[in-house]
Protein backbone atom coordinates (compact mmCIF):
# COMPACT_ATOMS: atom_id res chain seq x y z
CA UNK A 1 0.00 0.00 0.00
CA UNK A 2 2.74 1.97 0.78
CA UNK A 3 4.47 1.74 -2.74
CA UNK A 4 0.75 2.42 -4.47
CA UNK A 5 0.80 5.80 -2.24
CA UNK A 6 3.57 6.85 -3.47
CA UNK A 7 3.31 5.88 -7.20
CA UNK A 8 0.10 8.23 -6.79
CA UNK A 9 1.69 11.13 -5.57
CA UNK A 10 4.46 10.86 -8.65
CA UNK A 11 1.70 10.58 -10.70
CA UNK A 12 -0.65 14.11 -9.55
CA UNK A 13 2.88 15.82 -9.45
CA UNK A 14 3.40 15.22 -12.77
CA UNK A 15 0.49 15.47 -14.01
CA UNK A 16 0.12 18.79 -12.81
CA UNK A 17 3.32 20.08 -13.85
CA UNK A 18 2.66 19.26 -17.30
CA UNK A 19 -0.71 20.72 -17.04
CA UNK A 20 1.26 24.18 -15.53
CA UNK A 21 4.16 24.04 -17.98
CA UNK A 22 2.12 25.41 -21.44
CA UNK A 23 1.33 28.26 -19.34
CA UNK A 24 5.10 28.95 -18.27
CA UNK A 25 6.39 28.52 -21.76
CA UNK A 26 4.14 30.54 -23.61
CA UNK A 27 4.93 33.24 -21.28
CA UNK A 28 8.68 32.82 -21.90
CA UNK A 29 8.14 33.00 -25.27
CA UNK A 30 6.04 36.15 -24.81
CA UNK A 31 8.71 37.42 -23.14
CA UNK A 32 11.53 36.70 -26.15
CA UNK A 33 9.42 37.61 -28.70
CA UNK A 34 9.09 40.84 -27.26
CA UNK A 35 12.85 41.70 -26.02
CA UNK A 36 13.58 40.73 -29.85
CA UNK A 37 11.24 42.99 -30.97
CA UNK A 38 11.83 45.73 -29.13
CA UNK A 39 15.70 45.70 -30.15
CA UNK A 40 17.91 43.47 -32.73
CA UNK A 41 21.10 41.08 -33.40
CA UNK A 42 22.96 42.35 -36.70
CA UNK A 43 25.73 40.36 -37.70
CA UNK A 44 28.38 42.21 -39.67
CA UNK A 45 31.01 41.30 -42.21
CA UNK A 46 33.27 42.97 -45.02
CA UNK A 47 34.17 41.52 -48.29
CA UNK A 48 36.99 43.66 -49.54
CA UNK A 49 39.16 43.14 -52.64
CA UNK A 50 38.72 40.14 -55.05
CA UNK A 51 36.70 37.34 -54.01
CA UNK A 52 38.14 34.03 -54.50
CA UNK A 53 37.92 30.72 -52.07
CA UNK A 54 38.67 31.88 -49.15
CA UNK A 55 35.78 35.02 -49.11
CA UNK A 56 33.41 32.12 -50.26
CA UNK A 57 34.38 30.36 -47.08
CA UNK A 58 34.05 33.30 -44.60
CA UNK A 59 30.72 33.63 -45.85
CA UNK A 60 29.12 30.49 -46.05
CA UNK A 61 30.79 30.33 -42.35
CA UNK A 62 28.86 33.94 -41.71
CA UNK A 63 25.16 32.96 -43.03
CA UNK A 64 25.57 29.39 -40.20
CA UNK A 65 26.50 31.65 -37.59
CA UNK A 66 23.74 34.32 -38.17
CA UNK A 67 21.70 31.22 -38.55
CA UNK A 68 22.76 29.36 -35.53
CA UNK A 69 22.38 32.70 -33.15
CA UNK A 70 18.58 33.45 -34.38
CA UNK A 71 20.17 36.99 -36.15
CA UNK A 72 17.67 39.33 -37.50
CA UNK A 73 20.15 40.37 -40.06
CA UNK A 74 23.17 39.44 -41.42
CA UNK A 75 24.86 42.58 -43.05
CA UNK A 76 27.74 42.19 -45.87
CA UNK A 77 29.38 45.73 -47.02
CA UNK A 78 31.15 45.14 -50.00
CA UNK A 79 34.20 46.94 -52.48
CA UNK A 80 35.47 44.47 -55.03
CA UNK A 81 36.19 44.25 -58.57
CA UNK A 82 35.01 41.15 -59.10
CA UNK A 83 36.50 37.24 -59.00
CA UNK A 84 36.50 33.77 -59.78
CA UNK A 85 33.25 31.70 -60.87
CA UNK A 86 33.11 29.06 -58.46
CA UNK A 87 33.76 30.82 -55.02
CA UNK A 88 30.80 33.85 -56.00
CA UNK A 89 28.72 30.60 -56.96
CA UNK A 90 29.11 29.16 -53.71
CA UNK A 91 28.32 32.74 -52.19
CA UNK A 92 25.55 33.61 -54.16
CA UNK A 93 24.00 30.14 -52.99
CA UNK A 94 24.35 30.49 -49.08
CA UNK A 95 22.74 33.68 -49.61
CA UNK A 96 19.66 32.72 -51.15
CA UNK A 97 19.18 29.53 -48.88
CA UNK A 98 19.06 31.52 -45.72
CA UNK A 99 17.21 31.42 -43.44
CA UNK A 100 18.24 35.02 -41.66
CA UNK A 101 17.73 37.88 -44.05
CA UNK A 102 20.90 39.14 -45.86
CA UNK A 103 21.57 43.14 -47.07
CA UNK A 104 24.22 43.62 -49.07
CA UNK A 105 25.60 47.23 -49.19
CA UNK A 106 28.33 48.55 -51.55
CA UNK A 107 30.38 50.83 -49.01
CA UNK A 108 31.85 53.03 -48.28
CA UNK A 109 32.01 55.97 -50.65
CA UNK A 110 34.20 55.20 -53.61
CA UNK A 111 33.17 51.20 -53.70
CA UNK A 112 32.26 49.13 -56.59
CA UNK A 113 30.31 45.95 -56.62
CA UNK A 114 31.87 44.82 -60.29
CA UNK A 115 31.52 41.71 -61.89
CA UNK A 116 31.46 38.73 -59.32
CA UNK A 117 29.90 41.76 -56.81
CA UNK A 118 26.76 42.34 -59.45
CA UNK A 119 25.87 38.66 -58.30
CA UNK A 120 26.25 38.39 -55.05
CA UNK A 121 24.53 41.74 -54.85
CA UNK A 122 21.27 40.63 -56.69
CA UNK A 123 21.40 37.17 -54.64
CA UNK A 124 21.16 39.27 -51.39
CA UNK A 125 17.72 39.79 -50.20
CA UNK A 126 18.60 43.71 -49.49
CA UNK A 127 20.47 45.15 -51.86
CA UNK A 128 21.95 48.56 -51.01
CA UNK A 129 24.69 51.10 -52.25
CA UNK A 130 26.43 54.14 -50.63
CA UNK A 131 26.61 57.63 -52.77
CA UNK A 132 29.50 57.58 -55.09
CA UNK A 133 29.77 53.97 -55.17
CA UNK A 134 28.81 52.18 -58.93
CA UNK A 135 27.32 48.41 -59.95
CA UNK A 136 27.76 46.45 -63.20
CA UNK A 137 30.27 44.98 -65.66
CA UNK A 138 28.93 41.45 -65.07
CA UNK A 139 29.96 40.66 -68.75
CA UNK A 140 31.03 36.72 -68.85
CA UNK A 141 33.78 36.69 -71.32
CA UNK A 142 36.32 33.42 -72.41
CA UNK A 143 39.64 32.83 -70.64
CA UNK A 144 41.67 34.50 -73.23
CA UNK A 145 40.04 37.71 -73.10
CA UNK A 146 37.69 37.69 -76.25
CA UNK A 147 33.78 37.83 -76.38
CA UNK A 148 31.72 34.79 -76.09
CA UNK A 149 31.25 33.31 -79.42
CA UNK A 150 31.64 29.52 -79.13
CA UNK A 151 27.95 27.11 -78.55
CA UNK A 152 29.64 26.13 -75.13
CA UNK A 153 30.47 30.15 -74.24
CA UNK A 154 26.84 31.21 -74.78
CA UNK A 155 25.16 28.30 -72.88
CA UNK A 156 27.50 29.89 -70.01
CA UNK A 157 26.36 33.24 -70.63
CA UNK A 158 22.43 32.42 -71.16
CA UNK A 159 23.10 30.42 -67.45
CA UNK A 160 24.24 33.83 -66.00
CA UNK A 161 21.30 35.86 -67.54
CA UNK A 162 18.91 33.17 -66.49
CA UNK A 163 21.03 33.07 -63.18
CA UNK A 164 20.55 37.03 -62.54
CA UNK A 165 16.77 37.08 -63.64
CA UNK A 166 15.86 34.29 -61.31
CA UNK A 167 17.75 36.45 -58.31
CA UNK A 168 15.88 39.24 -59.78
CA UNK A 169 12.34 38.06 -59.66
CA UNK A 170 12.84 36.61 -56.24
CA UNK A 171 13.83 39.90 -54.32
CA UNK A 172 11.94 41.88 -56.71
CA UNK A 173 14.39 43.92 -58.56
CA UNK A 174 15.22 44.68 -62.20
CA UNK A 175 15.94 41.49 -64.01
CA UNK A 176 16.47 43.74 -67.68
CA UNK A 177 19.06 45.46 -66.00
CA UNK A 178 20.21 42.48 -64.73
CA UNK A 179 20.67 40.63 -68.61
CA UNK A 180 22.39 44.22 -69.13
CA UNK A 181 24.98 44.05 -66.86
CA UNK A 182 25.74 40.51 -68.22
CA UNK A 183 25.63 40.79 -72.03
CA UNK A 184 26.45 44.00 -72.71
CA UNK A 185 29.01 45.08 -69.26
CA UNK A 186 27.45 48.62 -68.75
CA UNK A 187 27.55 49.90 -65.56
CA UNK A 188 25.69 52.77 -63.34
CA UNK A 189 25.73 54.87 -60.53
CA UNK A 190 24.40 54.45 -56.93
CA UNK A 191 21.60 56.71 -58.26
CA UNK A 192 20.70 55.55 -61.48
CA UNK A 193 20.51 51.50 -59.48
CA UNK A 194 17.98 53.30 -57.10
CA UNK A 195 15.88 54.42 -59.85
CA UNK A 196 16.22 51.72 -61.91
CA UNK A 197 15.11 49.27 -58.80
CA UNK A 198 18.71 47.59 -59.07
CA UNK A 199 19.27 47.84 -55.51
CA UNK A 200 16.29 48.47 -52.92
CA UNK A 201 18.17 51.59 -50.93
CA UNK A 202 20.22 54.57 -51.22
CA UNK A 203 21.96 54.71 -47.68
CA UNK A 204 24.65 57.85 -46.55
CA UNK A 205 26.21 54.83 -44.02
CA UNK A 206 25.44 51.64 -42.32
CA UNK A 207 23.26 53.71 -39.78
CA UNK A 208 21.14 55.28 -42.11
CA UNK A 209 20.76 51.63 -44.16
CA UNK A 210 19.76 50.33 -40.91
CA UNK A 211 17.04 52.50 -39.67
CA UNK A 212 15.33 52.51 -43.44
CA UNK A 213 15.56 48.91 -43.84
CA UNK A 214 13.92 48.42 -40.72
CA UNK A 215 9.79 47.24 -41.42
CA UNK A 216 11.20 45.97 -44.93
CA UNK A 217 10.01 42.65 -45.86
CA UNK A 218 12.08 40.19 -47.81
CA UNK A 219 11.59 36.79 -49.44
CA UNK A 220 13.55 33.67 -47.42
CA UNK A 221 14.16 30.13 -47.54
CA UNK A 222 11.36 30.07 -44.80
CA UNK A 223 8.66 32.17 -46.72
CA UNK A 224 8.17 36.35 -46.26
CA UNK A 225 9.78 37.77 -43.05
CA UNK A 226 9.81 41.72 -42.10
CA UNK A 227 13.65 42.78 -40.71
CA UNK A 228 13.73 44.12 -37.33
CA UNK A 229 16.70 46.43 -37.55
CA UNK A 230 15.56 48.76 -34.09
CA UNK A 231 17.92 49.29 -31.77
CA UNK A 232 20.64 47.41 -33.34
CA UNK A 233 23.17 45.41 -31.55
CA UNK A 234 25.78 44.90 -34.33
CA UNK A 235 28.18 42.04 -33.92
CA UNK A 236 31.31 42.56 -36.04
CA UNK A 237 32.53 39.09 -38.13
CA UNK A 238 36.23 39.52 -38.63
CA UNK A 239 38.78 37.19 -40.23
CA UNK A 240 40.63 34.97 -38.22
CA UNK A 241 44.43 35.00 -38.40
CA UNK A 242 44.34 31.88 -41.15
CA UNK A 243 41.51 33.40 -43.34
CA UNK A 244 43.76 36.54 -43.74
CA UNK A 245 46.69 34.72 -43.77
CA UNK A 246 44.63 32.15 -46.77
CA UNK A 247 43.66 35.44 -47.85
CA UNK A 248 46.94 36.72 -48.22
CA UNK A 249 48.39 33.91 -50.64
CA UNK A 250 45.81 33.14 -52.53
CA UNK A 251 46.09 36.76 -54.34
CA UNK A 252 47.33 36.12 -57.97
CA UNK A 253 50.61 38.57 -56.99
CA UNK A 254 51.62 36.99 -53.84
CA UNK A 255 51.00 33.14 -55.55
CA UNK A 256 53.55 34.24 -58.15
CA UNK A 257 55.76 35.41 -56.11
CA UNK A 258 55.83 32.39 -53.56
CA UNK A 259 56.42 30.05 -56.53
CA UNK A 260 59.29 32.64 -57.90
CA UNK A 261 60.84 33.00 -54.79
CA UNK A 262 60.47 29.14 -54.48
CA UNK A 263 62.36 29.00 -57.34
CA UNK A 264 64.75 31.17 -56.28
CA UNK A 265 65.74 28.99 -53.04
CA UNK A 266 65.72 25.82 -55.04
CA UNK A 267 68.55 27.44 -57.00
CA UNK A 268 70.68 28.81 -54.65
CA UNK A 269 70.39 25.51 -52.61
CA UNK A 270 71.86 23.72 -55.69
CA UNK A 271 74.57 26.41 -55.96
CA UNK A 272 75.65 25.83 -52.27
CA UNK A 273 74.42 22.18 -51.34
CA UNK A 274 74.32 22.06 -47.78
CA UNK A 275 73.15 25.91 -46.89
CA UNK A 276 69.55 23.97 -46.11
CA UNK A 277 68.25 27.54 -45.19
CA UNK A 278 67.69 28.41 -48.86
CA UNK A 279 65.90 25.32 -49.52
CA UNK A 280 63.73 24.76 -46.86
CA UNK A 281 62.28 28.63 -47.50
CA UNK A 282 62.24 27.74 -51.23
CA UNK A 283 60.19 24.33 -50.69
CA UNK A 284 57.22 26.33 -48.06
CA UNK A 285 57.68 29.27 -50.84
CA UNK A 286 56.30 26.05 -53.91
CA UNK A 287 54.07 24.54 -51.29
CA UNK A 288 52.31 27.40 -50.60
CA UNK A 289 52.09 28.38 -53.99
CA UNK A 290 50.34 25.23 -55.40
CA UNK A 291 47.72 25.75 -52.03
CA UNK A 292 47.42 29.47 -54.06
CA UNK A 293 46.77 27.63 -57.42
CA UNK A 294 44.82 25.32 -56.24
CA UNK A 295 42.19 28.01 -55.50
CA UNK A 296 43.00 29.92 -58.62
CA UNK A 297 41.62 29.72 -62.37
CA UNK A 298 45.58 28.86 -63.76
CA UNK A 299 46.65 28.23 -67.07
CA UNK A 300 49.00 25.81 -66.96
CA UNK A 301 50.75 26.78 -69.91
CA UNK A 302 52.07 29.95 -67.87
CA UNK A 303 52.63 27.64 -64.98
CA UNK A 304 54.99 25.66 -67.12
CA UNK A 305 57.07 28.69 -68.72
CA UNK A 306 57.63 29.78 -65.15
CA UNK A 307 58.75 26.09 -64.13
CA UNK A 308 60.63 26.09 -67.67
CA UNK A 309 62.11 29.37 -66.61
CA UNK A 310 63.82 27.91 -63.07
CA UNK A 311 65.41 25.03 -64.83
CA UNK A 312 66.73 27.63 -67.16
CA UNK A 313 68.14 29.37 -64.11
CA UNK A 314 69.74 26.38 -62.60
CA UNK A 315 71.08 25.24 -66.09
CA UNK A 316 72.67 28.44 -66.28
CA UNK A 317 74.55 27.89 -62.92
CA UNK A 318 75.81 24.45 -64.01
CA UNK A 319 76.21 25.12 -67.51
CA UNK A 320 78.57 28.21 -69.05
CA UNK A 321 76.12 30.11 -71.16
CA UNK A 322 77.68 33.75 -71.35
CA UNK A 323 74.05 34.39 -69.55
CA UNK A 324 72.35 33.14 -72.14
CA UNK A 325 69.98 30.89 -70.65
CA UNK A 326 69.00 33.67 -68.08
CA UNK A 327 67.91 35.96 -70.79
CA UNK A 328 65.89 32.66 -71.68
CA UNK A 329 64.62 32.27 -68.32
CA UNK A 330 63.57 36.28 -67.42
CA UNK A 331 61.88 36.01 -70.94
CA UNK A 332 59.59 32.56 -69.83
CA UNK A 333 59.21 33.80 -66.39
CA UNK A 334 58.04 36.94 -67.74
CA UNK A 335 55.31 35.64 -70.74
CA UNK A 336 54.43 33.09 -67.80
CA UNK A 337 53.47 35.44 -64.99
CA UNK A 338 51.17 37.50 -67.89
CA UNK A 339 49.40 33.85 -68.83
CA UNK A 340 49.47 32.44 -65.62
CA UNK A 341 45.76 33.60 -64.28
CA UNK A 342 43.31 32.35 -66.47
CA UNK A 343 40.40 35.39 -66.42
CA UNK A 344 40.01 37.76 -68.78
CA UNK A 345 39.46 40.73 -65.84
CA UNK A 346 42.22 42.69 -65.93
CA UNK A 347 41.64 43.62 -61.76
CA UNK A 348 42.51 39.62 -61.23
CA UNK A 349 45.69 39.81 -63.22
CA UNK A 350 48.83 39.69 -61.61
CA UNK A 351 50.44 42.93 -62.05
CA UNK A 352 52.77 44.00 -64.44
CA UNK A 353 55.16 45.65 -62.11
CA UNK A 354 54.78 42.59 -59.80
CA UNK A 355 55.96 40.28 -62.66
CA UNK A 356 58.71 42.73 -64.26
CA UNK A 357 59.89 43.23 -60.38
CA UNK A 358 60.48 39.90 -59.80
CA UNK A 359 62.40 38.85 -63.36
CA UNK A 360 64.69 41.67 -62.54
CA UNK A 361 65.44 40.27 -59.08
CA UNK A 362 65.82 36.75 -60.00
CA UNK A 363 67.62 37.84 -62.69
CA UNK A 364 69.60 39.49 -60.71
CA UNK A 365 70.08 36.81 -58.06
CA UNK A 366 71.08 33.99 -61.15
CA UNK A 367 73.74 36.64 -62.73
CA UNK A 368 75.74 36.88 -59.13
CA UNK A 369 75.25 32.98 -58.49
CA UNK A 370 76.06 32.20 -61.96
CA UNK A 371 79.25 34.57 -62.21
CA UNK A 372 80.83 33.40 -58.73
CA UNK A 373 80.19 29.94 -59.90
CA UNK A 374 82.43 30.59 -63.04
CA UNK A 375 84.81 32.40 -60.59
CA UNK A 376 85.14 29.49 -58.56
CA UNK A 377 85.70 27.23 -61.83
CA UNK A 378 88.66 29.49 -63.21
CA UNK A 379 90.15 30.29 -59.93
CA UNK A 380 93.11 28.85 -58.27
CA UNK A 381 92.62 26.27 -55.74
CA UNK A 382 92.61 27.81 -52.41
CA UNK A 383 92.96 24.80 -50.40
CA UNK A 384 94.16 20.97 -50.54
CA UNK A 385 97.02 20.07 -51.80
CA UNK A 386 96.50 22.12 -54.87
CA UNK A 387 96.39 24.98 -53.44
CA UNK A 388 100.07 24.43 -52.31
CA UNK A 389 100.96 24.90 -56.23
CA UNK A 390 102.44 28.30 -56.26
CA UNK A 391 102.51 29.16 -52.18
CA UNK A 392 106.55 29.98 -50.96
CA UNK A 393 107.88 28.21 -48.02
CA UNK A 394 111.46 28.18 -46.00
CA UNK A 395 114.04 25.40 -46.34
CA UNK A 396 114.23 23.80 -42.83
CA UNK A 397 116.78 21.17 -43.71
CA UNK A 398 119.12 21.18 -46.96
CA UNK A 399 117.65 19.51 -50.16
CA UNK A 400 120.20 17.69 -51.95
CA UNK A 401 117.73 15.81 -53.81
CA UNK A 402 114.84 15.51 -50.95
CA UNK A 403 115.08 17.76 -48.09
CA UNK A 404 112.16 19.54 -46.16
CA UNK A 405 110.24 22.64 -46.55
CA UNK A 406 107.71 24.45 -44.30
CA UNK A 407 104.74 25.85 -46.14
CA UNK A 408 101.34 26.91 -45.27
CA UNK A 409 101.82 26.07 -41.42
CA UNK A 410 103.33 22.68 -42.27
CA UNK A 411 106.42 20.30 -42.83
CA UNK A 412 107.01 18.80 -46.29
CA UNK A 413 108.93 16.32 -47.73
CA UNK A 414 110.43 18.42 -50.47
CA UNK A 415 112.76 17.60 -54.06
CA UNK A 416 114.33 20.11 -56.22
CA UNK A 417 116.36 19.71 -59.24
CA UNK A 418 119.39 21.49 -57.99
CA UNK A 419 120.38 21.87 -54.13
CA UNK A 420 118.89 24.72 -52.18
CA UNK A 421 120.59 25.68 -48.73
CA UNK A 422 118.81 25.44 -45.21
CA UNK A 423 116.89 29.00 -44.67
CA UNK A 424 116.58 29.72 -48.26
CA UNK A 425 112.90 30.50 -49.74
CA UNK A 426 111.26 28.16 -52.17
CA UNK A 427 108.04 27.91 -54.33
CA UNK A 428 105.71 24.88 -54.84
CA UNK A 429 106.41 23.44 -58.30
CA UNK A 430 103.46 20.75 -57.92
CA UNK A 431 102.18 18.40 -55.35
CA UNK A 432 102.42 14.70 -55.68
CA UNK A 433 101.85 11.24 -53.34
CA UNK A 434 102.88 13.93 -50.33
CA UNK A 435 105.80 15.39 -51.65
CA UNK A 436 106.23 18.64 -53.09
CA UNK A 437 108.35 19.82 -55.69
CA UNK A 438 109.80 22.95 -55.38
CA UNK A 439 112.39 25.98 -56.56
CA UNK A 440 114.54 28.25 -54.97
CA UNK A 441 112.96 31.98 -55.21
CA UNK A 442 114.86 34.14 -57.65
């Protein structure tokens, strides 16, 4: 009886508490609803420069977190001149399958969203610009520069039209501006994108885009949702010290100049075997630099020249070529750094006074390797026995026919063809099986 009592209590206390808890819970929720309504969570984040792999990452990593922490807004200012296909794919992607609302807002003053940035822009469910800031040149064009003319070049191009009016008719902007940007590369001013509907608002600063956006409703993932942008609490999304330092060598520049310098070590490791210091630098120098190309659009028919070019330079330190081959090399590095980025956008080319700085240095490098390795080959012997060949020692006991001779701090056996008196000065003749042949001094 005494276990039934108590299985009955358990019972009416549970009962009841499940019968209270509805009660309780709705009126936490009450009470987060309304602290989230009566202020707001803005995630922040800046996309500056080109956008390659590692800006693709950073974002994809920002929409989770904005996601995971119940943000009412994730905000992305943005200043590039474009970049490569597959990482502003992969952006324009985890922007449209949020699930937080996303604002995208060329900033500050002086920005351009160009290219790659016409994309993510128009995948954004806020699109916004700064005054003085311009959008467009989304023209897809072949890897060597030329207009699309090829069956396989315009199914690419149609994709990005289609691509752009799709993100057009979802957030409600201009999709004929859109095939614009694309086929024919105009671009316009923050204005002329407000009046045309290519972005949704004109904002002096991220304050001012805040407190208009605020009441705006946008198109998600999880149907129509109005941003709540009072009373912002922004939290700031900065790069972590291996996205800048990914960041860093994944530019075109700095990969060609880790795989030149690379080179470089390489070289003067097989010019002084044993220095290890200029080949361990050299071998992180390549290793980073294929971690670069790896994430790049490369032409490998620059990446060859430039590998064609450092066996030129290390021919030219074994082989006597009156500097020959290092004209040969500065010319393939050079032709090789200009092909090596496959795009046809000149702000993701590596520049020309990266490339022309770097031949001249190497150059530079090879000529002094090169010219004290033909030193070296002409020289006298400094040391071993044939450097004895010309030294002048003293006489320390009389040669009449062998005798011996102090040179170079030590005692030889010594021969001459006439007899030379104790004290007397001599020169090495030759050196042979330990003995030394030698001359009085005239």
């Amino acid at each position: 009886m005494r276990i039934i009592f108590q299985i009955v209590i358990f019972a009416v206390l549970l009962a009841s508490s499940s019968l209270a808890s509805p009660d309780s819970a709705i009126t936490d929720t009450t009470s987060q609803i309304n602290d989230r309504t009566s202020s707001s969570i803005i995630y922040h984040m800046v996309i500056d420069g080109a956008i390659g792999t590692v800006t693709a990452d950073r974002v994809i990593d920002a929409v989770e977190e904005a996601e995971d922490n119940f943000a009412d807004l994730l905000l992305i200012t943005m200043d590039t001149p474009g970049g490569f296909n597959d990482s502003f794919w992969d952006i324009t992607k985890a922007i449209m399958n949020s699930s937080v609302p996303i604002a995208v807002y060329v900033y500050p003053v002086g920005a351009k969203a160009a290219s790659a940035g016409v994309y993510i822009a128009y995948s954004a469910h806020v699109a916004a610009m700064a005054p003085g800031t311009n959008i467009g040149a989304a023209h897809v064009v072949s890897g060597s520069g030329q207009p699309i003319d090829s069956v396989l070049l315009d199914k690419i191009m149609n994709d990005a039209v289609a691509s752009l009016q799709a993100m057009a008719g979802r957030n409600g902007r201009n999709a004929e501006w859109a095939e614009e940007a694309a086929r024919q590369s105009v671009s316009i001013t923050s204005d002329e994108a407000l009046k045309k509907n290519v972005i949704n608002f004109l904002a002096e600063d991220i304050d001012d885009l805040l407190e208009q956006m605020d009441g705006f409703e946008v198109n998600t993932v999880l149907g129509k949702q109005i941003i709540n942008t009072s009373n912002p609490t922004t939290i700031p999304i900065k790069k972590t010290f291996i996205q800048t330092l990914l960041d860093i060598i994944t530019s075109p520049n700095i990969a060609f100049i880790l795989f030149s310098l690379g080179g470089l070590g390489l070289v003067l490791e097989l010019y002084n075997p044993g220095a290890i210091l200029p080949g361990v630098v050299g071998g992180i120098c390549i290793i980073l630099a294929f971690y670069s190309f790896r994430t790049l659009p490369i032409n490998y028919a620059g990446l060859l020249l430039i590998i064609f070019a450092i066996i030129l330079f290390i021919l030219e330190i074994k082989i006597i070529s009156h500097g020959l081959l290092s004209i040969g090399g500065v010319v393939s590095l050079i032709i090789g750094g200009m092909m090596l980025i496959d795009t046809a956008d000149p702000a993701l080319h590596i520049s020309k006074t990266v490339i022309f700085s770097v031949a001249l240095v190497l150059a530079a490098f090879i000529f002094i390797a090169g010219w004290l390795a033909l030193r070296a080959r002409v020289s006298k012997p400094t040391t071993g026995q044939e450097g004895l060949v010309g030294e002048i020692g003293t006489v320390k006991t009389k040669i009449d026919g062998t005798g011996y001779v102090y040179v170079a701090g030590e005692l030889w056996e010594a021969s001459a063809s006439e007899p030379i008196e104790e004290g007397a000065e001599v020169i090495v003749l030759e050196v042979s099986k330990m003995k030394i042949k030698v001359k009085k001094k005239s």
